[in-house]
Protein backbone atom coordinates (compact mmCIF):
# COMPACT_ATOMS: atom_id res chain seq x y z
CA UNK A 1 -107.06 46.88 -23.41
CA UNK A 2 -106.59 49.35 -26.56
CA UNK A 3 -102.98 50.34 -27.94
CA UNK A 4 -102.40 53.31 -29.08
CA UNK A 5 -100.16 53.71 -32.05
CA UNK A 6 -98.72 57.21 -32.45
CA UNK A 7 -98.72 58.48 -36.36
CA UNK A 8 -96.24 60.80 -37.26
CA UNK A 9 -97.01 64.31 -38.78
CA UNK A 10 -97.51 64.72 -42.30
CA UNK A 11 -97.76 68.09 -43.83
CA UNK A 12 -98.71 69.83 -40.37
CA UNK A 13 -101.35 67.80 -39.62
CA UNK A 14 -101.78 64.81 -36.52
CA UNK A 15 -103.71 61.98 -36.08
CA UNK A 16 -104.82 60.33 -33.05
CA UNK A 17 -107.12 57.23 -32.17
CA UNK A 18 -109.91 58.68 -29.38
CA UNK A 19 -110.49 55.71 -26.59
CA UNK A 20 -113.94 54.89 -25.54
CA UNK A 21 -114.52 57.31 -22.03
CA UNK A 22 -116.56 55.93 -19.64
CA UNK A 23 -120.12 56.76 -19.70
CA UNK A 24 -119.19 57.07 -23.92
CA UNK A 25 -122.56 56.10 -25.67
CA UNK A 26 -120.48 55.27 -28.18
CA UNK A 27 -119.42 51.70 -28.71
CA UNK A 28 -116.51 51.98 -31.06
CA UNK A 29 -113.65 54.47 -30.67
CA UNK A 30 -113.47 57.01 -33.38
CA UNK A 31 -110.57 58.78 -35.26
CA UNK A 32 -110.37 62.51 -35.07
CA UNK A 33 -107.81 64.88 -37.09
CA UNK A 34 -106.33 67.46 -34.98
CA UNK A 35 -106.49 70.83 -37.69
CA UNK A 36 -103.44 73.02 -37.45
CA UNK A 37 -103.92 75.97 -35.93
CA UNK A 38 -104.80 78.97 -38.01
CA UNK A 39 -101.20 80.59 -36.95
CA UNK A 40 -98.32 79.08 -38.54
CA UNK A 41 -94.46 79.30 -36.66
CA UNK A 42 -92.41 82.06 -37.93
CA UNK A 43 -90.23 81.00 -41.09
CA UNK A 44 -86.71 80.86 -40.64
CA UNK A 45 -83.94 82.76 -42.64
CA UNK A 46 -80.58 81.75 -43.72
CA UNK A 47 -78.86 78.81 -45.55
CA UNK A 48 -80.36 75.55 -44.91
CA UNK A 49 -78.90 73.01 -42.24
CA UNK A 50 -76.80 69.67 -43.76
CA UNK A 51 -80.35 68.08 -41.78
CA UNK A 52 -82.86 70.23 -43.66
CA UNK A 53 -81.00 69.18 -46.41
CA UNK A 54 -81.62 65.70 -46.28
CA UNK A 55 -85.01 66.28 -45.23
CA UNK A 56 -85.54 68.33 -48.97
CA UNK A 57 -84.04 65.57 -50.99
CA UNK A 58 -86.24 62.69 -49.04
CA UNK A 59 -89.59 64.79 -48.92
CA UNK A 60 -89.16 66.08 -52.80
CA UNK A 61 -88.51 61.82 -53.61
CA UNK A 62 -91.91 61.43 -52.03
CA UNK A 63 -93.66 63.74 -54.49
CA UNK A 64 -94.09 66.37 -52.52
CA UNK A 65 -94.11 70.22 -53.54
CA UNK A 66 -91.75 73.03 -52.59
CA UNK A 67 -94.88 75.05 -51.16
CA UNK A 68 -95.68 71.92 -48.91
CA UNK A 69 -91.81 71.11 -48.38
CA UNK A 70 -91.22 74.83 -47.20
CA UNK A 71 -94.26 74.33 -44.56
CA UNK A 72 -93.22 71.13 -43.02
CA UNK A 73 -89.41 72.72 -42.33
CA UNK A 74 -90.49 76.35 -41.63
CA UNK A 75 -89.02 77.53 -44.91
CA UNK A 76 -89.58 79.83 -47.40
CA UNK A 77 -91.01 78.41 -50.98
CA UNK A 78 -87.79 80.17 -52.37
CA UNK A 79 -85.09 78.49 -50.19
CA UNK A 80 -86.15 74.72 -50.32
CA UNK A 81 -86.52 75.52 -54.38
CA UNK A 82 -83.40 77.30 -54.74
CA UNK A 83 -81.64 75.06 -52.66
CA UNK A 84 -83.33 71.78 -54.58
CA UNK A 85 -82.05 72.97 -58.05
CA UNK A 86 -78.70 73.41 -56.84
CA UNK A 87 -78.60 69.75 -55.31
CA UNK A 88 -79.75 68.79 -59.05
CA UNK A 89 -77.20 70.44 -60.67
CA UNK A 90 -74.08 69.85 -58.83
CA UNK A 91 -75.27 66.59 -57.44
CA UNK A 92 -73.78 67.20 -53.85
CA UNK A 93 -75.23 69.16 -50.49
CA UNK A 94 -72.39 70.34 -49.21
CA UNK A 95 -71.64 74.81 -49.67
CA UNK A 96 -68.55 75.11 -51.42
CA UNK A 97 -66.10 76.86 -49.45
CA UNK A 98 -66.33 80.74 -49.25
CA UNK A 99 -63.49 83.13 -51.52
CA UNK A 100 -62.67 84.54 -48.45
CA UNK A 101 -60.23 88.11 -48.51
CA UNK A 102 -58.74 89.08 -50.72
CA UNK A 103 -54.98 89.32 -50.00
CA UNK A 104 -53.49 92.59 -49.69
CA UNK A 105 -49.75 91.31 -50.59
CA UNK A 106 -49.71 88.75 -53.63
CA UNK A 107 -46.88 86.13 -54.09
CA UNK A 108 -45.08 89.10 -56.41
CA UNK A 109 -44.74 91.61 -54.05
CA UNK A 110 -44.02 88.89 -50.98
CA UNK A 111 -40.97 87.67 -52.81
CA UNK A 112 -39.84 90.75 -53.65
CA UNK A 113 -40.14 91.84 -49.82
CA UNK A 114 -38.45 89.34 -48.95
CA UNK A 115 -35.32 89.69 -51.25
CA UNK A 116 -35.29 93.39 -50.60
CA UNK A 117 -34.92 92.63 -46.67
CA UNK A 118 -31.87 90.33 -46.98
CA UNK A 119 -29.79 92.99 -49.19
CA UNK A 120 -30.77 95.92 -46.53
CA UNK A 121 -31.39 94.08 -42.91
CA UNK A 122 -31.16 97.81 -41.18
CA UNK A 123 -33.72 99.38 -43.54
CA UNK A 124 -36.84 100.06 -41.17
CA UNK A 125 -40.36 98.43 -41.97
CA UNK A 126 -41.69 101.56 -42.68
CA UNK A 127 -38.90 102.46 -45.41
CA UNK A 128 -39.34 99.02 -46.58
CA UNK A 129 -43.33 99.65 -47.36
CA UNK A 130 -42.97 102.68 -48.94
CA UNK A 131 -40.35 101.16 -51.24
CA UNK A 132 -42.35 98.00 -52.03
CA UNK A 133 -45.50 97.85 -51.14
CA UNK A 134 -47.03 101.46 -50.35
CA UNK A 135 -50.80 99.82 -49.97
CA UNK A 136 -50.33 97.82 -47.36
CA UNK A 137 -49.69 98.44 -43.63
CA UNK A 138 -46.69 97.95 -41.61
CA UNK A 139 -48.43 95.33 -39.82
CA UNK A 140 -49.21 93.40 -42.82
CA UNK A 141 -44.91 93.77 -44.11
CA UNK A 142 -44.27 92.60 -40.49
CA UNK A 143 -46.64 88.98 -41.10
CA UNK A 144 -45.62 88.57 -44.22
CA UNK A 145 -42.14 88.37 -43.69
CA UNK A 146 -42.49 86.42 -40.35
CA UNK A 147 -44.20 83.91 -42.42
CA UNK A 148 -40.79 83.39 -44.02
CA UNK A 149 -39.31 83.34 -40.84
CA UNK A 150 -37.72 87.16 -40.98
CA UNK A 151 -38.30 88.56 -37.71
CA UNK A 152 -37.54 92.46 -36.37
CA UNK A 153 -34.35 92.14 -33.85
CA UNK A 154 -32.91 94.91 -32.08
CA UNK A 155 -29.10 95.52 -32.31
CA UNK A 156 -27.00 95.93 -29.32
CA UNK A 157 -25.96 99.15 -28.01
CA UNK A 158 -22.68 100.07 -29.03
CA UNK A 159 -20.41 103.57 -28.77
CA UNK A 160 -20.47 105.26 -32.13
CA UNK A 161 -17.09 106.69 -33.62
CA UNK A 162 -16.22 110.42 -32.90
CA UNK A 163 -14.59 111.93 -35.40
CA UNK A 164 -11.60 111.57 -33.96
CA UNK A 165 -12.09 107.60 -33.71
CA UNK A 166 -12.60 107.63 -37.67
CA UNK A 167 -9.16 109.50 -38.38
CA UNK A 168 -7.11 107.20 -36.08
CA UNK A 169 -8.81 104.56 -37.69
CA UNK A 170 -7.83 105.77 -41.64
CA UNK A 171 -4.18 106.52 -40.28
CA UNK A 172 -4.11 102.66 -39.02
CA UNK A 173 -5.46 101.20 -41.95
CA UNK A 174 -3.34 103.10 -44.15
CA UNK A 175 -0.14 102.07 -42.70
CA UNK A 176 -1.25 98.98 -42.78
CA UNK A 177 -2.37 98.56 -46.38
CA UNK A 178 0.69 96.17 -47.71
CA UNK A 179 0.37 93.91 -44.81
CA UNK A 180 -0.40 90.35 -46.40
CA UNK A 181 -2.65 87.43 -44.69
CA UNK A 182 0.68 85.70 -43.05
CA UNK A 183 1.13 89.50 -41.62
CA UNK A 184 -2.03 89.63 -39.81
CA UNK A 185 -2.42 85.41 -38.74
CA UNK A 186 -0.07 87.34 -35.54
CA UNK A 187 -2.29 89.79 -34.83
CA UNK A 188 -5.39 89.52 -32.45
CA UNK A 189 -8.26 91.72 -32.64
CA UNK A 190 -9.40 92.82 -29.16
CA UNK A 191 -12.80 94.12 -30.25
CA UNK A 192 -13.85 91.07 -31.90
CA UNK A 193 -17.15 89.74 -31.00
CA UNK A 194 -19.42 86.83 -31.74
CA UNK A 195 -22.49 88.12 -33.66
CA UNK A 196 -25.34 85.62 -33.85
CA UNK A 197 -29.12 86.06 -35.05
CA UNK A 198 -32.72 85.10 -33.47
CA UNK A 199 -31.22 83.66 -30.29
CA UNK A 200 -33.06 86.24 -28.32
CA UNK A 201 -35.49 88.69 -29.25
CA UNK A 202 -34.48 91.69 -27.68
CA UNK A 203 -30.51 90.94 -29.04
CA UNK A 204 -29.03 90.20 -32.06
């Protein structure tokens, strides 16, 4: 009985132990080498994976070029050396993390958004980008100051004043000009109403 011991691949090329057939002339089994094949698999493109990676570092500690490297992962010659100089000089395999965008509304303008919305709360977010920050979308004013927690409500409806309203309304106050605090603790307001903020979106 003959055991067969499989031998890895080592720069694209496989070995393998050829049993004795029967009717072989042959007495003793002989080793062939299986040639690659005159077609080699397409290279890939991109950034190496955090596997290839290792692979690089291991295969360059065994002596190995990049031409040879870049054939046993299916890697351009300029990747696995580009990649291999970088692991020298920074000493680690991991990317470093990507700039991402750039942000349209720096820390100036968002604090200044911000303090101009508490002194007008009716101005509209389109007045308020025009007046602040004229680059940037209504959209953008909108996150930016919901980050802060300054969300769009809607007011309730309410009657507005005639003309007539405001005069009646000048007459009262001026008659009642020299009234003092103790004057008016007597006096209830019938129009008063509770006003409260972000209980529901579509309300005050």
């Amino acid at each position: 009985m003959i055991l067969l011991l499989g031998i890895p691949k080592i720069l694209g090329q496989s070995y393998s132990s050829d049993q004795r057939q029967p009717g072989n002339p042959s007495k003793n089994p002989t080793s062939t080498i299986n040639h690659p094949s005159t077609t080699m698999p397409p290279e890939k493109t991109g950034n190496l994976t955090e596997f290839e990676k290792g692979q690089s570092v291991a295969l360059k500690e065994k002596s190995l070029t990049f031409s040879e490297m870049g054939k046993i992962l299916s890697r351009p010659k300029s990747t696995v050396l580009s990649f291999y100089n970088w692991f020298q000089k920074r000493g680690d395999m991991k990317n470093l993390p990507m700039p991402g965008r750039h942000k349209i509304i720096d820390a100036r303008t968002h604090r200044r958004l911000v303090r101009e919305s508490k002194k007008v709360r009716h101005l509209l977010l389109l007045e308020l980008r025009n007046e602040v920050a004229p680059h940037a979308s209504v959209k953008t004013i909108k996150q930016a100051l919901a980050s802060v927690k300054i969300k769009k409500w809607r007011a309730r409806k309410r009657a507005f004043l005639k003309d007539e309203h405001a005069v009646k309304r000048l007459a009262w106050a001026k008659k009642y000009k020299d009234w003092t605090q103790e004057d008016f603790e007597g006096v209830i307001f019938s129009d008063e109403c509770m006003v409260e903020k972000s209980k529901d979106p579509k309300g005050i």
